[in-house]
C-alpha atoms as a PDB file:
ATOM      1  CA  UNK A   1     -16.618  15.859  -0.803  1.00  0.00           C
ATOM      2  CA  UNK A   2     -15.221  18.589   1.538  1.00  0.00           C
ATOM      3  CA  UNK A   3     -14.081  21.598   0.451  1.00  0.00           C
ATOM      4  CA  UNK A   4     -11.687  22.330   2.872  1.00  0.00           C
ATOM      5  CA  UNK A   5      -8.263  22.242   2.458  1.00  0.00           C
ATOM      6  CA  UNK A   6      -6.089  19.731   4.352  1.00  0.00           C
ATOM      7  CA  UNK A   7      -3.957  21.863   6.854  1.00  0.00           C
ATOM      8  CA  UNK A   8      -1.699  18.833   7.795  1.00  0.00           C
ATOM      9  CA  UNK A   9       2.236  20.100   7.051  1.00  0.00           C
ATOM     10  CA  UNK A  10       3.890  18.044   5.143  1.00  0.00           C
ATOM     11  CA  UNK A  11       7.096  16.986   6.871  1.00  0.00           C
ATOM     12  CA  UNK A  12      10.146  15.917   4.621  1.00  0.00           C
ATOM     13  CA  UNK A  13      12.894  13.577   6.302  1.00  0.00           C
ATOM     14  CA  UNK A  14      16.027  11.894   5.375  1.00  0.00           C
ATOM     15  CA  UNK A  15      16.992   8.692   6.881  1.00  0.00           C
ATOM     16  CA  UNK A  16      19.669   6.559   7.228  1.00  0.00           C
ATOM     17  CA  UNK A  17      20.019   2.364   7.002  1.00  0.00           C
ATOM     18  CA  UNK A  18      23.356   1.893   7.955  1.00  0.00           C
ATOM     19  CA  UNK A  19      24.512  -2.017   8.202  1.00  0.00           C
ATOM     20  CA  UNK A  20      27.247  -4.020   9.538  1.00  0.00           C
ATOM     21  CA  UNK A  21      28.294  -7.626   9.338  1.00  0.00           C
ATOM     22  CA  UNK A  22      28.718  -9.030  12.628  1.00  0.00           C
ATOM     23  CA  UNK A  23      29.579 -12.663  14.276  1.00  0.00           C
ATOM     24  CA  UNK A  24      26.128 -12.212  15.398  1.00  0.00           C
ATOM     25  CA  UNK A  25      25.142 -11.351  11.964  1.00  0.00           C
ATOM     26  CA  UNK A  26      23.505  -8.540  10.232  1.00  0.00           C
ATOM     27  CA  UNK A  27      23.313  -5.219  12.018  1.00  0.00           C
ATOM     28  CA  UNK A  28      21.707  -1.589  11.475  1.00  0.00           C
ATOM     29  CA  UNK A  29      22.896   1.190  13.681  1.00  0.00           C
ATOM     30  CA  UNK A  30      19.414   2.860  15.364  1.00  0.00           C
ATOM     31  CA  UNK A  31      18.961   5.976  17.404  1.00  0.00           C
ATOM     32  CA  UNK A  32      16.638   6.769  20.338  1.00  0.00           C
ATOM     33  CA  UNK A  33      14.769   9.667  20.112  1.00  0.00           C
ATOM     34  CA  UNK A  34      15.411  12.465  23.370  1.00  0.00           C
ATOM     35  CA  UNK A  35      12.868  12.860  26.197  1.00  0.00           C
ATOM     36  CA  UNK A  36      10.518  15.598  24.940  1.00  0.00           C
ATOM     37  CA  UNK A  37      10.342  15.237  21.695  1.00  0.00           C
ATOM     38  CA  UNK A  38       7.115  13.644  19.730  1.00  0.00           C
ATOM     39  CA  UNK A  39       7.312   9.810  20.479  1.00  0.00           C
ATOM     40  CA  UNK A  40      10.325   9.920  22.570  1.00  0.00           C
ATOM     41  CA  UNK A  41      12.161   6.958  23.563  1.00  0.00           C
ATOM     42  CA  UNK A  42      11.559   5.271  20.091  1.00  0.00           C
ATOM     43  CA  UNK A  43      14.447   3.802  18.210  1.00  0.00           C
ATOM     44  CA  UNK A  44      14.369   4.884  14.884  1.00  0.00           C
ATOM     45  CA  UNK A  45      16.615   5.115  11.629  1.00  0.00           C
ATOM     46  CA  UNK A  46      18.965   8.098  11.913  1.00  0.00           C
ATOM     47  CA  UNK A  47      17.932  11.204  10.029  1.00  0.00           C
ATOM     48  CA  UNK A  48      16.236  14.541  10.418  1.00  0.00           C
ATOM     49  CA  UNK A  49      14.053  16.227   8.328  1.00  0.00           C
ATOM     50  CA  UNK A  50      15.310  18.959   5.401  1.00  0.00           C
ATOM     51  CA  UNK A  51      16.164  22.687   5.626  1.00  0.00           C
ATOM     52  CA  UNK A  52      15.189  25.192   3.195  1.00  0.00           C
ATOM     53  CA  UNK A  53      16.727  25.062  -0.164  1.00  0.00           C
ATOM     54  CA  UNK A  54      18.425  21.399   1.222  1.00  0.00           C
ATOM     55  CA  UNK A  55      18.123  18.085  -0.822  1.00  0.00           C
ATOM     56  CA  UNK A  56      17.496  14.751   0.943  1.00  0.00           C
ATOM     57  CA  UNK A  57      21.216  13.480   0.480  1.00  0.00           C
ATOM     58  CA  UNK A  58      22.792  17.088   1.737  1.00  0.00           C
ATOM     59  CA  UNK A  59      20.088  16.725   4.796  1.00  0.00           C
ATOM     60  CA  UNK A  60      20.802  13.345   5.400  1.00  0.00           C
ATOM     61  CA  UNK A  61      24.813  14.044   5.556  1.00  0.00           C
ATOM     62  CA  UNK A  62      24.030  17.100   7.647  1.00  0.00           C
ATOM     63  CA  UNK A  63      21.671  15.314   9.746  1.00  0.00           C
ATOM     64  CA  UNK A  64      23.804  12.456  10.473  1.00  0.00           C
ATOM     65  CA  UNK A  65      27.122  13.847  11.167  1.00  0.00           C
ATOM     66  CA  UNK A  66      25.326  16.408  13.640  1.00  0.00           C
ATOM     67  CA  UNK A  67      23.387  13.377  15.082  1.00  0.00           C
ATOM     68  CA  UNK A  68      25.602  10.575  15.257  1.00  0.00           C
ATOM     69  CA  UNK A  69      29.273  12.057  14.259  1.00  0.00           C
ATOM     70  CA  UNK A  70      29.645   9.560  11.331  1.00  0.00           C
ATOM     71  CA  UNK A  71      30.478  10.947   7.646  1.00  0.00           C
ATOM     72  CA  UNK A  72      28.715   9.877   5.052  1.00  0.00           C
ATOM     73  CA  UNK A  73      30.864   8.729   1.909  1.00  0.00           C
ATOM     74  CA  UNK A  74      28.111   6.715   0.036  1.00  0.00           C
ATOM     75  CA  UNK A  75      24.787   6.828  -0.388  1.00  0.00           C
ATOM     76  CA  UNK A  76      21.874   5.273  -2.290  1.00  0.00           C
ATOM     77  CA  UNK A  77      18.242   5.747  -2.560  1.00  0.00           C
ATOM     78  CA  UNK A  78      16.610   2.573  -0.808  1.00  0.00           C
ATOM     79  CA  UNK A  79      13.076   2.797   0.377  1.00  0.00           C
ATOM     80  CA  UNK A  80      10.375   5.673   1.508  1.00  0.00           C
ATOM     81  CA  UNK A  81       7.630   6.021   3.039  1.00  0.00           C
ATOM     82  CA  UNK A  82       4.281   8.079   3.584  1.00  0.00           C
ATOM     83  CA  UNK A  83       3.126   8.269   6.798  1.00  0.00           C
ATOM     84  CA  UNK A  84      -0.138  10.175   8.213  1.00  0.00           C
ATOM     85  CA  UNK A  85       0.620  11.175  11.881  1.00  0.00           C
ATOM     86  CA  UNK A  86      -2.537  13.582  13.592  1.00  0.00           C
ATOM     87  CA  UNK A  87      -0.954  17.021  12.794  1.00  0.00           C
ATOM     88  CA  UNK A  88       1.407  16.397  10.169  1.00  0.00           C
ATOM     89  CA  UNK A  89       2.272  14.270   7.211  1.00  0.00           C
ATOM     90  CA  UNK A  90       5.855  12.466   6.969  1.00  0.00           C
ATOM     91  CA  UNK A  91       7.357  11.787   3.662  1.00  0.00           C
ATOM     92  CA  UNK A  92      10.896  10.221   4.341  1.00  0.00           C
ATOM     93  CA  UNK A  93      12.985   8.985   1.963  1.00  0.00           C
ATOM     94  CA  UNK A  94      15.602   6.463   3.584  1.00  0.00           C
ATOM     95  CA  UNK A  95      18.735   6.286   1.896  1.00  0.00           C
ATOM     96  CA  UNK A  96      21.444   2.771   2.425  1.00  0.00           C
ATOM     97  CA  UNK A  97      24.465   3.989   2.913  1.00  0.00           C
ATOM     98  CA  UNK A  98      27.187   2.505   1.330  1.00  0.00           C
ATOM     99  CA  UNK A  99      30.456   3.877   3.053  1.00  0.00           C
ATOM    100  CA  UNK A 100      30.962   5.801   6.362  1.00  0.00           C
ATOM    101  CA  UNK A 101      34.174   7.143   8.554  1.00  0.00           C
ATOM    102  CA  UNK A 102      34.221   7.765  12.027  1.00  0.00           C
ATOM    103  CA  UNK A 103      32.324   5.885  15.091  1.00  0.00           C
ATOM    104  CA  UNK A 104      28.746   6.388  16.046  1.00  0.00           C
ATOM    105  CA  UNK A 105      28.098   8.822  19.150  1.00  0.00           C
ATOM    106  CA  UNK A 106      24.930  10.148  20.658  1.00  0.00           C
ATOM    107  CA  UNK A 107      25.386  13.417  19.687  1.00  0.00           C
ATOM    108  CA  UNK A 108      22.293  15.227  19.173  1.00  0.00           C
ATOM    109  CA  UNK A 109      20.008  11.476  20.067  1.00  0.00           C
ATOM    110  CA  UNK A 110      19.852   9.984  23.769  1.00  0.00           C
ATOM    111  CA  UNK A 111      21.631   6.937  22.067  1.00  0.00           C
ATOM    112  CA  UNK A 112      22.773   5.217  19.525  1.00  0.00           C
ATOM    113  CA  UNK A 113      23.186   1.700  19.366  1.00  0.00           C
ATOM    114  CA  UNK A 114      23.845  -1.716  16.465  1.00  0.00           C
ATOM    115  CA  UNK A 115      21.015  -4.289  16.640  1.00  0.00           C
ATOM    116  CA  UNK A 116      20.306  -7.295  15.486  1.00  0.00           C
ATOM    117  CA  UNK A 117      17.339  -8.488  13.954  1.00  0.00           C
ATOM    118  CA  UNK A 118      16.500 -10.162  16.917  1.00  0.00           C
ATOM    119  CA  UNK A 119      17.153  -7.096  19.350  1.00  0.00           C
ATOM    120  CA  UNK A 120      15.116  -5.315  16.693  1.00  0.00           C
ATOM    121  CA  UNK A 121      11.579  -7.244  17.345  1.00  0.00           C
ATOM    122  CA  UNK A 122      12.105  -6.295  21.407  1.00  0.00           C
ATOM    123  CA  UNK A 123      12.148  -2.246  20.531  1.00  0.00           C
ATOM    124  CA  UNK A 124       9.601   0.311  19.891  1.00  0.00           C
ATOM    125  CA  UNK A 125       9.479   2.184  16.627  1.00  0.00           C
ATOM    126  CA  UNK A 126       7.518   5.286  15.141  1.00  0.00           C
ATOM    127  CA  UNK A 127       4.577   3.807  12.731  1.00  0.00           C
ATOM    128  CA  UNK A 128       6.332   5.382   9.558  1.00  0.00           C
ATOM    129  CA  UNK A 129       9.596   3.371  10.207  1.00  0.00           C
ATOM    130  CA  UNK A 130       7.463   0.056  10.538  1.00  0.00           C
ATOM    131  CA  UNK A 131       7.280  -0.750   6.720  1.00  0.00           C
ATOM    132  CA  UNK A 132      10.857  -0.103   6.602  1.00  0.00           C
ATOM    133  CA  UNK A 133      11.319  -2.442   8.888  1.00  0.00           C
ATOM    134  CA  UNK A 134       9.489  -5.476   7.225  1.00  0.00           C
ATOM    135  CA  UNK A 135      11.822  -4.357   3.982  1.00  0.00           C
ATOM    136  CA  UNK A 136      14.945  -4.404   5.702  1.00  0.00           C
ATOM    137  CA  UNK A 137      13.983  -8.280   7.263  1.00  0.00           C
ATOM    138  CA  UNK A 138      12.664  -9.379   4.316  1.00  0.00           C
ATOM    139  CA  UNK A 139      16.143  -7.971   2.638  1.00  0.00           C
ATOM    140  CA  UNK A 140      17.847 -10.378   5.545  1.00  0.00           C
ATOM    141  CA  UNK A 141      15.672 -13.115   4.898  1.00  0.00           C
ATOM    142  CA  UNK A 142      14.347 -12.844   8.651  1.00  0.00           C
ATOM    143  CA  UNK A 143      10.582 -13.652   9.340  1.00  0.00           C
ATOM    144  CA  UNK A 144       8.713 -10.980  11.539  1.00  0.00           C
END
């Protein structure tokens, strides 16, 4: 047994699973994460992680209306995840939210886009946001 403390920070995030019925069927709205930034390009749920003295549903608003310019009316605790990346640990809670005004931008992302479920199998996501994944097509009654 080692006695030497993990060092890993523990990073706490807020996501978002935002859905819309379409003639295509189910959607989610995904962002892309910004050239630069640790596993750009990937499509992910939109989020950000907490501030001091913040709790996940005052991050997540915060987050998403500084992301994505959409403001969040509804919100409920869906899934979360623990996720071991090489110099930090994610704990993200992802939160389905219910109601929402306003019309998604790429605000703060390098875009933001609706998928299907489909469209969803042909993108590349951050390992922590792959378990959400199977949840949300198992929720659709989609096979992987």
């Amino acid at each position: 047994m080692s006695s030497t403390p993990d060092t890993k920070k523990l990073l706490l995030v807020s996501a978002a699973l935002i859905t819309r019925q379409s003639p295509a069927g189910p959607q989610v709205l995904l962002t892309q994460r910004k050239k630069g930034s640790h596993l750009e390009d990937h499509w992910e749920f939109p989020g950000g992680k907490l501030h001091a003295g913040e709790s996940p549903e005052e991050a997540l608003i915060r987050e998403i209306e500084e992301e994505v310019g959409l403001v969040i009316e509804a919100l409920t605790p869906w899934r979360f995840v623990s996720h071991d990346y090489d110099h930090f640990h994610l704990l993200m809670t992802l939160f389905e939210v219910g109601r929402f005004q306003g019309e998604p931008q790429a605000l703060d992302v390098a875009a933001v886009a609706w998928f299907t479920a489909p469209a969803l199998k042909k993108l590349t996501f951050p390992p922590a946001d792959e378990p959400l994944l199977a949840a949300l097509f198992e929720q659709w009654g989609v096979a992987l």
